[in-house]
PDB file of N, CA and C in Angstrom:
ATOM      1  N   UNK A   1       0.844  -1.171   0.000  1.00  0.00           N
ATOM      2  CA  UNK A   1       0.000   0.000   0.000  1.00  0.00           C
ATOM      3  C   UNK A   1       0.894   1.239   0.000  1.00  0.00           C
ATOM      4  N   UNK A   2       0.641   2.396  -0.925  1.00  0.00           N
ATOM      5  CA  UNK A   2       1.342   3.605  -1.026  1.00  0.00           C
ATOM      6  C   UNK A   2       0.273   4.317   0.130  1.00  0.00           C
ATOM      7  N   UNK A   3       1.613   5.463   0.983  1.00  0.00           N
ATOM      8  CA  UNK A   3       1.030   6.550   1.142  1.00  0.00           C
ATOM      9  C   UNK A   3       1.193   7.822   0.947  1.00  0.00           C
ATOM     10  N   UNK A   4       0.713   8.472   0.877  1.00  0.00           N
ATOM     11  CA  UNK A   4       1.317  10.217   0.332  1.00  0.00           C
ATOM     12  C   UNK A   4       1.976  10.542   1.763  1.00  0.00           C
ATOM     13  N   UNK A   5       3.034  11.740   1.415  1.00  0.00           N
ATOM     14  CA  UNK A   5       3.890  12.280   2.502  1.00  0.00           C
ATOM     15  C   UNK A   5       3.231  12.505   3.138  1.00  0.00           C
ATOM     16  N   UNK A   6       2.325  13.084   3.609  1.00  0.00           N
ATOM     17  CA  UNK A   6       1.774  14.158   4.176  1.00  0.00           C
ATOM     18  C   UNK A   6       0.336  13.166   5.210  1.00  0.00           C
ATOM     19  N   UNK A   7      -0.073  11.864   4.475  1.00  0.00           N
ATOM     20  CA  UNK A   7      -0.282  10.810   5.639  1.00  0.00           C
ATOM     21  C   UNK A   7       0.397  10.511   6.658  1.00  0.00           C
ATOM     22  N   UNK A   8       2.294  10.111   6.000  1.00  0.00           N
ATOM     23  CA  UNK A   8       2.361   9.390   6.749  1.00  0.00           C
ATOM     24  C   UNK A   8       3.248   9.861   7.844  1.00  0.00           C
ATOM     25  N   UNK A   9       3.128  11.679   7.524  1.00  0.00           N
ATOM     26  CA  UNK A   9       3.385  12.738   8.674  1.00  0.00           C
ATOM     27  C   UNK A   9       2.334  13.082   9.365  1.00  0.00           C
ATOM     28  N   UNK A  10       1.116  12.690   8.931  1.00  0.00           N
ATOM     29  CA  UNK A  10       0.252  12.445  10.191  1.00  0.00           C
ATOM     30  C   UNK A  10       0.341  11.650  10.742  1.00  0.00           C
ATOM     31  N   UNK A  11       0.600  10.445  10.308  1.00  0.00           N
ATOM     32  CA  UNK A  11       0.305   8.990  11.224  1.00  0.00           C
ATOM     33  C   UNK A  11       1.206   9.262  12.136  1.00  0.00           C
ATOM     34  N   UNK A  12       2.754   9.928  11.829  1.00  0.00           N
ATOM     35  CA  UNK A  12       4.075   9.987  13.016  1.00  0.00           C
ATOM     36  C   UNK A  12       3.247  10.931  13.912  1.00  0.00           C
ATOM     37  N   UNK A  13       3.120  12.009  13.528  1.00  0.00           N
ATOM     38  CA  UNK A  13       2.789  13.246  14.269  1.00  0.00           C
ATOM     39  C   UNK A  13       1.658  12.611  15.134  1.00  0.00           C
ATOM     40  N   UNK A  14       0.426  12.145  14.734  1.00  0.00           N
ATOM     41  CA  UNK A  14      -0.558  11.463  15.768  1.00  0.00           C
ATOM     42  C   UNK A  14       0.026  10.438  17.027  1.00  0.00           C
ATOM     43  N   UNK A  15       1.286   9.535  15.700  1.00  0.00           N
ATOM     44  CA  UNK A  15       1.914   8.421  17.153  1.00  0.00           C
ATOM     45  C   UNK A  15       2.363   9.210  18.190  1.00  0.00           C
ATOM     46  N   UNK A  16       3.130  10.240  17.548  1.00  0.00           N
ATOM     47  CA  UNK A  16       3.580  10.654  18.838  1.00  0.00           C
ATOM     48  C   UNK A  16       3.300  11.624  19.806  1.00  0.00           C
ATOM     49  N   UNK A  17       1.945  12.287  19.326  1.00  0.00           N
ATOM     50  CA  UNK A  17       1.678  13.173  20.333  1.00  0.00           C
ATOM     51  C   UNK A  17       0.600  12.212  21.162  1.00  0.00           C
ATOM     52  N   UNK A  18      -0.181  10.654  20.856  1.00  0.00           N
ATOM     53  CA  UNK A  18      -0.899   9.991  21.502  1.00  0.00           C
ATOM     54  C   UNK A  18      -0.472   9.406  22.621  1.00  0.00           C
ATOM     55  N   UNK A  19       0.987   8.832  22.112  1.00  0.00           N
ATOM     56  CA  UNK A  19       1.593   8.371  23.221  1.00  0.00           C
ATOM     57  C   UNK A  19       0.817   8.187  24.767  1.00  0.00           C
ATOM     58  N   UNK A  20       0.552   7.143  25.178  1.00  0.00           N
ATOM     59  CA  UNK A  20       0.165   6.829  26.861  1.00  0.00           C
ATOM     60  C   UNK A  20       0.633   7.768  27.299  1.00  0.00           C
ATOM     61  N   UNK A  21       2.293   7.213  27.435  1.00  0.00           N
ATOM     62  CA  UNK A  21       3.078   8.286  29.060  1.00  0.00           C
ATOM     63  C   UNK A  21       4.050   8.880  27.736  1.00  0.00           C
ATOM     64  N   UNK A  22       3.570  10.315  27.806  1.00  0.00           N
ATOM     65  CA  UNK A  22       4.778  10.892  26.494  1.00  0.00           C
ATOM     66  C   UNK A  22       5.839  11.179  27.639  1.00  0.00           C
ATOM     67  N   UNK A  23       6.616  11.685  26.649  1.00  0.00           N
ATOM     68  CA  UNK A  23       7.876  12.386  27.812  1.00  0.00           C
ATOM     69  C   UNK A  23       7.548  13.777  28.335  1.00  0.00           C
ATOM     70  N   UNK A  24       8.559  14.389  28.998  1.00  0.00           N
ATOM     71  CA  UNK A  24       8.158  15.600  29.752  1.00  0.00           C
ATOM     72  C   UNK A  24       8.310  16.494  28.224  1.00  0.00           C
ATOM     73  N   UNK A  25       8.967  16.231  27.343  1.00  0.00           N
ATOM     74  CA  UNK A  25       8.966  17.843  26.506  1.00  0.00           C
ATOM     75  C   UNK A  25       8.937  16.759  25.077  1.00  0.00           C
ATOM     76  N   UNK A  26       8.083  17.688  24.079  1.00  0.00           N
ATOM     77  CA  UNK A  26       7.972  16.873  22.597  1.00  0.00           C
ATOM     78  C   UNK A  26       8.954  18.515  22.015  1.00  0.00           C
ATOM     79  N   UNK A  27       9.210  18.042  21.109  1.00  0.00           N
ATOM     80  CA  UNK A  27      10.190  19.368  19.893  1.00  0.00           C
ATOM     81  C   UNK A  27       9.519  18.665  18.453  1.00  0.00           C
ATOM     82  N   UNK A  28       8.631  19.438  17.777  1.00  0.00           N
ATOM     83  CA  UNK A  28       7.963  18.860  16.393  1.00  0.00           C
ATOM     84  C   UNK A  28       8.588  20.818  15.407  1.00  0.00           C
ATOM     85  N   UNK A  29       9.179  20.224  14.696  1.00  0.00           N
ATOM     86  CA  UNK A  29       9.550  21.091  13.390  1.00  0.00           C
ATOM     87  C   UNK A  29       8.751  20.984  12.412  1.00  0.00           C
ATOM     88  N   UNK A  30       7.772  22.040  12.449  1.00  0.00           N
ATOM     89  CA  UNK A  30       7.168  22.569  11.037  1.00  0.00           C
ATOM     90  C   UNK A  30       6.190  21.271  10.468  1.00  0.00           C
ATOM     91  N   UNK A  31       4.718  21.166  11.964  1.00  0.00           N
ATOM     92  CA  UNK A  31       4.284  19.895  11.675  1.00  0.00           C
ATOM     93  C   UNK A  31       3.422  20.154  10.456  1.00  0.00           C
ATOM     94  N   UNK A  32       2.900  21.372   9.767  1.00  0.00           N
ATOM     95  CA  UNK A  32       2.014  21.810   8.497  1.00  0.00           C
ATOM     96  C   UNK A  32       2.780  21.444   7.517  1.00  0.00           C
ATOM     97  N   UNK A  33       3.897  20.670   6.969  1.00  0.00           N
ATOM     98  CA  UNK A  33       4.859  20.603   6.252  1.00  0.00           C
ATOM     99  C   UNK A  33       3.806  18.777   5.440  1.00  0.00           C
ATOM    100  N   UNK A  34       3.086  19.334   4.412  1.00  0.00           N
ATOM    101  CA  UNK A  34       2.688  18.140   3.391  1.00  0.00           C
ATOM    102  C   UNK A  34       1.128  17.744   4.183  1.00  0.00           C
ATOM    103  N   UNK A  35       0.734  18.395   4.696  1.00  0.00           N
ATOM    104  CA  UNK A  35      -0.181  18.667   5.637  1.00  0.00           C
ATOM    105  C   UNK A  35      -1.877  19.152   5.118  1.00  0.00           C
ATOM    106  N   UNK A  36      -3.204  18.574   4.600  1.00  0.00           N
ATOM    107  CA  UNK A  36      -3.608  19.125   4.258  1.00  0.00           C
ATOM    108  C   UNK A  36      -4.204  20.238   5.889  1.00  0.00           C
ATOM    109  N   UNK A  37      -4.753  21.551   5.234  1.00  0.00           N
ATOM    110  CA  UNK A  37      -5.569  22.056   6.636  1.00  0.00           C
ATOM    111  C   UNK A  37      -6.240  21.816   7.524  1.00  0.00           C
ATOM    112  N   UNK A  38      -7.027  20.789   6.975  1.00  0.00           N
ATOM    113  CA  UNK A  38      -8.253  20.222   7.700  1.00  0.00           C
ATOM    114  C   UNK A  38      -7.244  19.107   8.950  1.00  0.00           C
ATOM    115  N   UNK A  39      -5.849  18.704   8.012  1.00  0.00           N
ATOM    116  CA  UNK A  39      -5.330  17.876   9.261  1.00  0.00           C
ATOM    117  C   UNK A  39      -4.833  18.471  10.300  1.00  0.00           C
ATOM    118  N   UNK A  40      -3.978  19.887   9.784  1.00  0.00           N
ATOM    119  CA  UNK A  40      -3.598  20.597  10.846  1.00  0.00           C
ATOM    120  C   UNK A  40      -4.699  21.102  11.627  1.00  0.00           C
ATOM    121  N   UNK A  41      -5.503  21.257  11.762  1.00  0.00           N
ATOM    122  CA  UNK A  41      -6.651  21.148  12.354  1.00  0.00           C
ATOM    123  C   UNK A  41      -6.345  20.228  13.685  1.00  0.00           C
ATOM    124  N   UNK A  42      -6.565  19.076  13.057  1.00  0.00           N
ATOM    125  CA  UNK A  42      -6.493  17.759  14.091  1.00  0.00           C
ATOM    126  C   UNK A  42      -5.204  17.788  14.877  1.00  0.00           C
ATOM    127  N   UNK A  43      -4.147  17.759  14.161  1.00  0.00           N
ATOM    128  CA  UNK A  43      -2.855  17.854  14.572  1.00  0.00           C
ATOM    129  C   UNK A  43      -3.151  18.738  16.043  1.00  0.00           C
ATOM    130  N   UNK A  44      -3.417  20.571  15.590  1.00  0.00           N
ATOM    131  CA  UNK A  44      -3.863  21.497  16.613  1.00  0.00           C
ATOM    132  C   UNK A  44      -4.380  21.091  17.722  1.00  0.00           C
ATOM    133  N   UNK A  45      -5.343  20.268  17.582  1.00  0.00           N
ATOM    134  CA  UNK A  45      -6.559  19.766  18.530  1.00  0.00           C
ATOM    135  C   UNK A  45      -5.499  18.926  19.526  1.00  0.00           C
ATOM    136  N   UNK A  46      -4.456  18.072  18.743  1.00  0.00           N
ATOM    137  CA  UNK A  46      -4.330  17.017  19.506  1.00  0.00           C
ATOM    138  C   UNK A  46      -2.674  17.335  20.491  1.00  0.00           C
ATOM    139  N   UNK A  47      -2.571  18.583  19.520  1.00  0.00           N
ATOM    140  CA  UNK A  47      -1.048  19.521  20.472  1.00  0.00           C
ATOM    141  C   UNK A  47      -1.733  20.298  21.757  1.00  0.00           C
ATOM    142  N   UNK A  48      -2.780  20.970  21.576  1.00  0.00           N
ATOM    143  CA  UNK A  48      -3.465  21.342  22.826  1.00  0.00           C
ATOM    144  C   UNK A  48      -4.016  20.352  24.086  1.00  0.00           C
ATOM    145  N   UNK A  49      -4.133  19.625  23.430  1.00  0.00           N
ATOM    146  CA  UNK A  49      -4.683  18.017  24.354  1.00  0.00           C
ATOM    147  C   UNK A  49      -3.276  17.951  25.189  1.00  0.00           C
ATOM    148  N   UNK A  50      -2.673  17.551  24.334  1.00  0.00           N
ATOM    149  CA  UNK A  50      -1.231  16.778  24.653  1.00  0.00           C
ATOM    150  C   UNK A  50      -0.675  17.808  26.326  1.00  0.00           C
ATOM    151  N   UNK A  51      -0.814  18.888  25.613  1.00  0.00           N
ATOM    152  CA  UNK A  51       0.049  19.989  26.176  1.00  0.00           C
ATOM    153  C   UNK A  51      -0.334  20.195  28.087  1.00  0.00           C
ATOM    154  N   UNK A  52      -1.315  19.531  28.353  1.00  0.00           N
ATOM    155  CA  UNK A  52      -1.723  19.576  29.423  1.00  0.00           C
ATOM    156  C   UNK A  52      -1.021  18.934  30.352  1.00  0.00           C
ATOM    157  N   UNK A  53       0.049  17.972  29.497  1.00  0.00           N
ATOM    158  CA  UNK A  53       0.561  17.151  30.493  1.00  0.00           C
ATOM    159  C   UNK A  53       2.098  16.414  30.237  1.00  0.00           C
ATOM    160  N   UNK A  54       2.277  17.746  29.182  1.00  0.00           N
ATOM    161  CA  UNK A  54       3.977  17.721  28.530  1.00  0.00           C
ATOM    162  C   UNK A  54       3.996  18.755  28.197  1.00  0.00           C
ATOM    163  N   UNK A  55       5.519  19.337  28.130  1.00  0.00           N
ATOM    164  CA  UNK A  55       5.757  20.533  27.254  1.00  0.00           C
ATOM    165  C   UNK A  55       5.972  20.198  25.830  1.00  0.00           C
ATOM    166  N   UNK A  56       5.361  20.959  25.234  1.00  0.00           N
ATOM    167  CA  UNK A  56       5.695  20.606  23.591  1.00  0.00           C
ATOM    168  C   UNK A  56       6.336  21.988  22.686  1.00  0.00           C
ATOM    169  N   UNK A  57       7.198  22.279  22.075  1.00  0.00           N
ATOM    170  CA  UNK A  57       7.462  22.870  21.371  1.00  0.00           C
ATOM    171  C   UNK A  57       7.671  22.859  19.992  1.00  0.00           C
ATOM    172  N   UNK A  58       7.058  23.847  19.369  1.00  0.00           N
ATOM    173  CA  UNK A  58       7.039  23.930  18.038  1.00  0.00           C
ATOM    174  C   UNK A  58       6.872  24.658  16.936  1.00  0.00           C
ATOM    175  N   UNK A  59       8.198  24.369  15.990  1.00  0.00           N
ATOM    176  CA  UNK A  59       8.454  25.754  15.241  1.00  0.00           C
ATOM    177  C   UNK A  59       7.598  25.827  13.800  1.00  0.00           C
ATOM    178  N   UNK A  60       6.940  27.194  13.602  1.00  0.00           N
ATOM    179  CA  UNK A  60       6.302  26.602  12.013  1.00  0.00           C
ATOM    180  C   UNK A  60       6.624  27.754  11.496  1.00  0.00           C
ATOM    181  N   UNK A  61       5.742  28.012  10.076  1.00  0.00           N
ATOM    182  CA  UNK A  61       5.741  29.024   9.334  1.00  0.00           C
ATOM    183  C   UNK A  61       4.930  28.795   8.986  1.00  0.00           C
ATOM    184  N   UNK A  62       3.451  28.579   8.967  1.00  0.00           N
ATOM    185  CA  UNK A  62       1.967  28.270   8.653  1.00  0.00           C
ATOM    186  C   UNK A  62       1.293  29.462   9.785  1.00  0.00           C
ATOM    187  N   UNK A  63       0.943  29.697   9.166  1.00  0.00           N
ATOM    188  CA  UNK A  63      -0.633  30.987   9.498  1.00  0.00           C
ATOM    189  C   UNK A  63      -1.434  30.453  10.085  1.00  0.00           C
ATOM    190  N   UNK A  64      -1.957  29.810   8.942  1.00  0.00           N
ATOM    191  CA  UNK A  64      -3.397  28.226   9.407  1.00  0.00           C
ATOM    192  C   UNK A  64      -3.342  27.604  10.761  1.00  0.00           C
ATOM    193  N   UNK A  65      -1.498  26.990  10.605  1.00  0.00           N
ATOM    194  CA  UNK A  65      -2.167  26.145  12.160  1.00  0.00           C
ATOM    195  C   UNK A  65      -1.434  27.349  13.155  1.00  0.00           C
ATOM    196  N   UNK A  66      -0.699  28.372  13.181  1.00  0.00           N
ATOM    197  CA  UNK A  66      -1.019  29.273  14.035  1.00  0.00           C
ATOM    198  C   UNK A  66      -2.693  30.018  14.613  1.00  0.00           C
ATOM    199  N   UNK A  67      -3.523  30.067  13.550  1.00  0.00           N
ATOM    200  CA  UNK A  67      -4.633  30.477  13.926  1.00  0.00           C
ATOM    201  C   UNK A  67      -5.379  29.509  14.782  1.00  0.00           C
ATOM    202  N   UNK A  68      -4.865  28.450  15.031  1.00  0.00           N
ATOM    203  CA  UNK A  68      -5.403  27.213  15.758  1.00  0.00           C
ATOM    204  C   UNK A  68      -4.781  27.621  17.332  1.00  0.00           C
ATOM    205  N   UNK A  69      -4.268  28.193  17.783  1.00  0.00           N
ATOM    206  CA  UNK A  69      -3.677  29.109  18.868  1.00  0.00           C
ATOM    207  C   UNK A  69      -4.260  30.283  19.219  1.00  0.00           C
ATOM    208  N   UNK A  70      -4.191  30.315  20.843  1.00  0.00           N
ATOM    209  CA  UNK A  70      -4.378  31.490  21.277  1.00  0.00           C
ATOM    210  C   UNK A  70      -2.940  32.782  21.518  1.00  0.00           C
ATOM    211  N   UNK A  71      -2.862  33.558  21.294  1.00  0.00           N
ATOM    212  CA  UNK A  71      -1.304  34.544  21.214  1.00  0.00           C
ATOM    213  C   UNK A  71      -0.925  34.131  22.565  1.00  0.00           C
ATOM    214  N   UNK A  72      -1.342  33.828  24.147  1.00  0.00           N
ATOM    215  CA  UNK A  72      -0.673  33.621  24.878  1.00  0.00           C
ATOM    216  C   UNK A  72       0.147  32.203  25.046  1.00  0.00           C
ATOM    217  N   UNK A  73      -0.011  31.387  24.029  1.00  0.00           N
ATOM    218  CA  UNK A  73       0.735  30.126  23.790  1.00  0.00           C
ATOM    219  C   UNK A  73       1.894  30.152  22.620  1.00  0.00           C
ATOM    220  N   UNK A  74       2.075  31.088  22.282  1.00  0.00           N
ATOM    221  CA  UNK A  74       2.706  31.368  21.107  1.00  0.00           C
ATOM    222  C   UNK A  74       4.118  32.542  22.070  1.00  0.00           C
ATOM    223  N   UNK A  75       4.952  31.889  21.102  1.00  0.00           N
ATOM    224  CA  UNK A  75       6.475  32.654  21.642  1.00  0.00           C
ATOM    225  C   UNK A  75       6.952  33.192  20.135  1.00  0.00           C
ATOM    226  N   UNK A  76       7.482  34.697  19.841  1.00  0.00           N
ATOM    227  CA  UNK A  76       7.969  34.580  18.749  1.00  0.00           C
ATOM    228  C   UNK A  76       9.862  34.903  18.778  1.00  0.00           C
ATOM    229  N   UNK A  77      10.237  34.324  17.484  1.00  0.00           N
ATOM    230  CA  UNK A  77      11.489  34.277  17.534  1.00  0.00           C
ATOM    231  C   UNK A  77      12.372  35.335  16.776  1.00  0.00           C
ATOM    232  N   UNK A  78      12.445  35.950  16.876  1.00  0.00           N
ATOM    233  CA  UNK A  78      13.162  37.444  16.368  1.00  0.00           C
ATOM    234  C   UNK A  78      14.773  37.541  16.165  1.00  0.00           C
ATOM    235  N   UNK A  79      15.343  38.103  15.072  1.00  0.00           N
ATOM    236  CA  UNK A  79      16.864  37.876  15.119  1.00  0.00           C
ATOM    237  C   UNK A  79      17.647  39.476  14.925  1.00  0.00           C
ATOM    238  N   UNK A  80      17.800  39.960  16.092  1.00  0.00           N
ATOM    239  CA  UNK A  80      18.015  41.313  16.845  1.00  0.00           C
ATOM    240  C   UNK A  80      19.605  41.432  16.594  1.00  0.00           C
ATOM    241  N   UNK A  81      20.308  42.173  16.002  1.00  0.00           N
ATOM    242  CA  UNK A  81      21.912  42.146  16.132  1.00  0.00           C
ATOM    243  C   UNK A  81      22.351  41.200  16.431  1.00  0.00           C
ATOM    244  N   UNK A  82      22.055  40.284  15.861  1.00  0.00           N
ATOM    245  CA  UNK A  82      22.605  38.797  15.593  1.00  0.00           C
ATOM    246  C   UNK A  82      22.498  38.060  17.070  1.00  0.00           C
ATOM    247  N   UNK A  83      21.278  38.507  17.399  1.00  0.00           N
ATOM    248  CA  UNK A  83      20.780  37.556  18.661  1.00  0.00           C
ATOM    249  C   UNK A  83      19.603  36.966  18.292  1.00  0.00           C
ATOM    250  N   UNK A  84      18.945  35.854  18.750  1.00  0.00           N
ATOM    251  CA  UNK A  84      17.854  35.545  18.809  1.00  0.00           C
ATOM    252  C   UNK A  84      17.030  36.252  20.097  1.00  0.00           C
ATOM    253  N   UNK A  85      15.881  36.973  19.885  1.00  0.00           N
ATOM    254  CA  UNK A  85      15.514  37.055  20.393  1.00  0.00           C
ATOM    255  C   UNK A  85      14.023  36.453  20.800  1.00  0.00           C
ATOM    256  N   UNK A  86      13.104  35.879  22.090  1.00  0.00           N
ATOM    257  CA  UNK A  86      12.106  35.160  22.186  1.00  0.00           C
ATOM    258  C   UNK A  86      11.259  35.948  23.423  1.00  0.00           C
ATOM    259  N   UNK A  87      10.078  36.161  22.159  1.00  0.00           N
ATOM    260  CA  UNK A  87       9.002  37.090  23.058  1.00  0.00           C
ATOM    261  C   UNK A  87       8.158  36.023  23.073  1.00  0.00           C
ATOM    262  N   UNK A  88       7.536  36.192  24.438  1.00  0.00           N
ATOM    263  CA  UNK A  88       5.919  35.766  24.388  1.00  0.00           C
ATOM    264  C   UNK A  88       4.470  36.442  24.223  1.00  0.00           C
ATOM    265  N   UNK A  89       3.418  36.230  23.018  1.00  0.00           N
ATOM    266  CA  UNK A  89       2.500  36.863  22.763  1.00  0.00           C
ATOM    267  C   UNK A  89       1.466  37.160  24.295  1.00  0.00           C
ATOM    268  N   UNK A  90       1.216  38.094  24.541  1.00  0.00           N
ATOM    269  CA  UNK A  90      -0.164  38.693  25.819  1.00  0.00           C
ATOM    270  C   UNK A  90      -0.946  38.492  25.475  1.00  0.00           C
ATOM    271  N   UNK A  91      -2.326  38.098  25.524  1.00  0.00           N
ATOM    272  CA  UNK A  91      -3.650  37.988  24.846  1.00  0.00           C
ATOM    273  C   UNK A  91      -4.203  39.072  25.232  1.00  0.00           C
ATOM    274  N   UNK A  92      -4.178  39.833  26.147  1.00  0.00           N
ATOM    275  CA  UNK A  92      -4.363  41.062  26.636  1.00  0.00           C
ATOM    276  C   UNK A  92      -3.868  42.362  25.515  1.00  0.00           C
ATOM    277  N   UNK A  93      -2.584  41.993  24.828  1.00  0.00           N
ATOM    278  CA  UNK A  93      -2.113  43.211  23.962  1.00  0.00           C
ATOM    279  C   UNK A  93      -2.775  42.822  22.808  1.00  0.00           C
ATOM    280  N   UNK A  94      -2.749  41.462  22.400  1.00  0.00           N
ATOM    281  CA  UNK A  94      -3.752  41.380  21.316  1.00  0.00           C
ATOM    282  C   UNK A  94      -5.291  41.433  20.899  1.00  0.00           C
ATOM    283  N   UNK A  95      -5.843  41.464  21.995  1.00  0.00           N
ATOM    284  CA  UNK A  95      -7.393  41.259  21.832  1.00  0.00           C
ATOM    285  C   UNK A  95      -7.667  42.413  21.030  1.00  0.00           C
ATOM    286  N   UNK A  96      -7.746  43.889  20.806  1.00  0.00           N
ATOM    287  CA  UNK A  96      -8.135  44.802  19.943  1.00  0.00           C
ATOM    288  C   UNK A  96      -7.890  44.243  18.387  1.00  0.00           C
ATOM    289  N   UNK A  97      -6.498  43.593  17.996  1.00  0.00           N
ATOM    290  CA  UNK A  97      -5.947  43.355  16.498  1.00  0.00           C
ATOM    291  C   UNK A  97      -7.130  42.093  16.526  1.00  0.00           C
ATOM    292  N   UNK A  98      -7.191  41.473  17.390  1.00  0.00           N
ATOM    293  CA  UNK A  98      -7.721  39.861  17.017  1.00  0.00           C
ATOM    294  C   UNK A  98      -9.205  39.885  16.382  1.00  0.00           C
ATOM    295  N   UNK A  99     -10.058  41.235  16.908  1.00  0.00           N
ATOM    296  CA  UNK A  99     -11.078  41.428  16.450  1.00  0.00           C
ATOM    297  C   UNK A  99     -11.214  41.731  15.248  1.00  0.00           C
ATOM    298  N   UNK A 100     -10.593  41.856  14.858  1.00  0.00           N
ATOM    299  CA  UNK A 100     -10.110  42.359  12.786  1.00  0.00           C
ATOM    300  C   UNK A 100      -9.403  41.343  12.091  1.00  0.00           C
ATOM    301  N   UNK A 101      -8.508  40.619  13.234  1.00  0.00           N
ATOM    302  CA  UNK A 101      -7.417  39.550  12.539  1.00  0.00           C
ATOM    303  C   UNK A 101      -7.459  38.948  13.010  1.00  0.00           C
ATOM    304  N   UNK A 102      -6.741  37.343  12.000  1.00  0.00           N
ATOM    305  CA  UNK A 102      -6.428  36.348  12.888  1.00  0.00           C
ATOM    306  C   UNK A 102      -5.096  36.118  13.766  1.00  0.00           C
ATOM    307  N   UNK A 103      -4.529  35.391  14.271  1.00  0.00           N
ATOM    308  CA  UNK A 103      -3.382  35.480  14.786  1.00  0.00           C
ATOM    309  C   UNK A 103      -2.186  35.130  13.405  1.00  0.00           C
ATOM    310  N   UNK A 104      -2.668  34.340  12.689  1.00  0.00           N
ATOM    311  CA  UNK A 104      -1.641  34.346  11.430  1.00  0.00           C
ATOM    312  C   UNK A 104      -1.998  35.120  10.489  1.00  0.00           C
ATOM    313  N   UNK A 105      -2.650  35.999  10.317  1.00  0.00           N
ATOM    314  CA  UNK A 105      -2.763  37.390   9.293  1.00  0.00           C
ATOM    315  C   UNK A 105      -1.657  38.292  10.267  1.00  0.00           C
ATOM    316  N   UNK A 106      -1.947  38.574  11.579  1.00  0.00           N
ATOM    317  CA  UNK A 106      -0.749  39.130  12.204  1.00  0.00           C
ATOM    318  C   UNK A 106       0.589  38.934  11.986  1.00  0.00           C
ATOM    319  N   UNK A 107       0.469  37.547  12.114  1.00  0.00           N
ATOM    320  CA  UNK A 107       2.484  37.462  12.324  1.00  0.00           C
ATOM    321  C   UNK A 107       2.579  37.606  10.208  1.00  0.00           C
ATOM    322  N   UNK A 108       1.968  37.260   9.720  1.00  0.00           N
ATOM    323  CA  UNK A 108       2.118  37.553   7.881  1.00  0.00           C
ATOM    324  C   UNK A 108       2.370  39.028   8.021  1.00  0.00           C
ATOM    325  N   UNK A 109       1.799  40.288   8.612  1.00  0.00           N
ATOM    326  CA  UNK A 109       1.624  41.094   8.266  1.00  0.00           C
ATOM    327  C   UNK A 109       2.895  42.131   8.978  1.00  0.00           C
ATOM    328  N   UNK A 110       3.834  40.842   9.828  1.00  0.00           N
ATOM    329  CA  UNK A 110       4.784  41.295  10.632  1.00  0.00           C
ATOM    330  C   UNK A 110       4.236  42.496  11.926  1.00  0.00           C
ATOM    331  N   UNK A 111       3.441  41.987  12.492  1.00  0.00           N
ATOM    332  CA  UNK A 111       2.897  42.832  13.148  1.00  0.00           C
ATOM    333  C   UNK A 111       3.376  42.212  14.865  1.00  0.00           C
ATOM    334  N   UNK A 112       3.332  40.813  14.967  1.00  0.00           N
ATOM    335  CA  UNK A 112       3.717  40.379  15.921  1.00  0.00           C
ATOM    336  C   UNK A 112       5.081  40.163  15.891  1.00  0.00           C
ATOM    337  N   UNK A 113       6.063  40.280  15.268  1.00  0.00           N
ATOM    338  CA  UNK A 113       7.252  40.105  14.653  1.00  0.00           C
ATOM    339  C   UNK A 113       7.510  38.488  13.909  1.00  0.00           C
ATOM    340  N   UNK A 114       8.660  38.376  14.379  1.00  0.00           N
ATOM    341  CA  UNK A 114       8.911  37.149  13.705  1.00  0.00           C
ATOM    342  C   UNK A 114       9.590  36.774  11.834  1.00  0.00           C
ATOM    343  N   UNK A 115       9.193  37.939  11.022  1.00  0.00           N
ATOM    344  CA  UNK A 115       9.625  38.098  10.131  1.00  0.00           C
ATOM    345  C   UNK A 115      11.438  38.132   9.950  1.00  0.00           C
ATOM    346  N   UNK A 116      11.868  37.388   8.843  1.00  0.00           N
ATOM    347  CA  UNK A 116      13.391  37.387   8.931  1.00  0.00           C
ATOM    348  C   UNK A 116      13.818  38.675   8.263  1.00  0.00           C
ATOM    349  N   UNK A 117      15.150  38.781   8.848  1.00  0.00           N
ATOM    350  CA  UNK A 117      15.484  40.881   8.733  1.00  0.00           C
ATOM    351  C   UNK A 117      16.959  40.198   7.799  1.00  0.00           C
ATOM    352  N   UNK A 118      17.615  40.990   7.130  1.00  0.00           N
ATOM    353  CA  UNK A 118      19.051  40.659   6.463  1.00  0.00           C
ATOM    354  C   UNK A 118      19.679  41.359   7.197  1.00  0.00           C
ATOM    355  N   UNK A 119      20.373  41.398   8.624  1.00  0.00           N
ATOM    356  CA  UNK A 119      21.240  41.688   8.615  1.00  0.00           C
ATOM    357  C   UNK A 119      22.715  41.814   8.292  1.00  0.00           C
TER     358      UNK A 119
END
């Protein structure tokens, strides 16, 4: 049986955020990667689940499954005179933008930062 990429990066991504006893911290890179939306969806659903009872971190560049987030779960990563720098979003500073936007029309629109600079 064939599967397309992007199954059988769900099937990993599901094994391992289902896990019984996960570990204390998951690290998933860019899980929207071959991804239709509707899965990142699920994926979302099942990183918020998870998260109750591990730390999970995870880096993307998707809008979509950022909008599956609230800004106070979201950290952004900024590269300041050749530092990284790591803010965490307030839901408090965002609630006025959120009523107009989503949280990934924001960070697209470089508003939350996160955008790469040439230094």
């Amino acid at each position: 049986m064939d599967l397309s990429d992007g199954t059988i990066r769900f099937v990993c991504l599901t094994v391992a955020l289902l896990q019984p006893h996960p570990p204390g911290t998951l690290v998933i890179d860019e899980p929207e990667l071959g991804l239709h939306p509707c899965g990142l969806a699920l994926v979302a659903n099942l990183v918020r689940s998870v998260s109750k009872k591990a730390q999970i971190l995870i880096s993307t560049q998707s809008p979509v499954f950022l909008d599956h987030f609230d800004p106070e779960h979201v950290v952004v990563a900024t590269r300041r005179k050749g530092e990284s720098c790591f803010e965490r979003l307030s839901g408090d500073a965002w609630k006025e933008w959120l009523d107009d936007y989503t949280l990934g029309e924001l960070w697209q629109k470089n508003i939350c930062g996160g955008a790469p600079n040439h230094e």
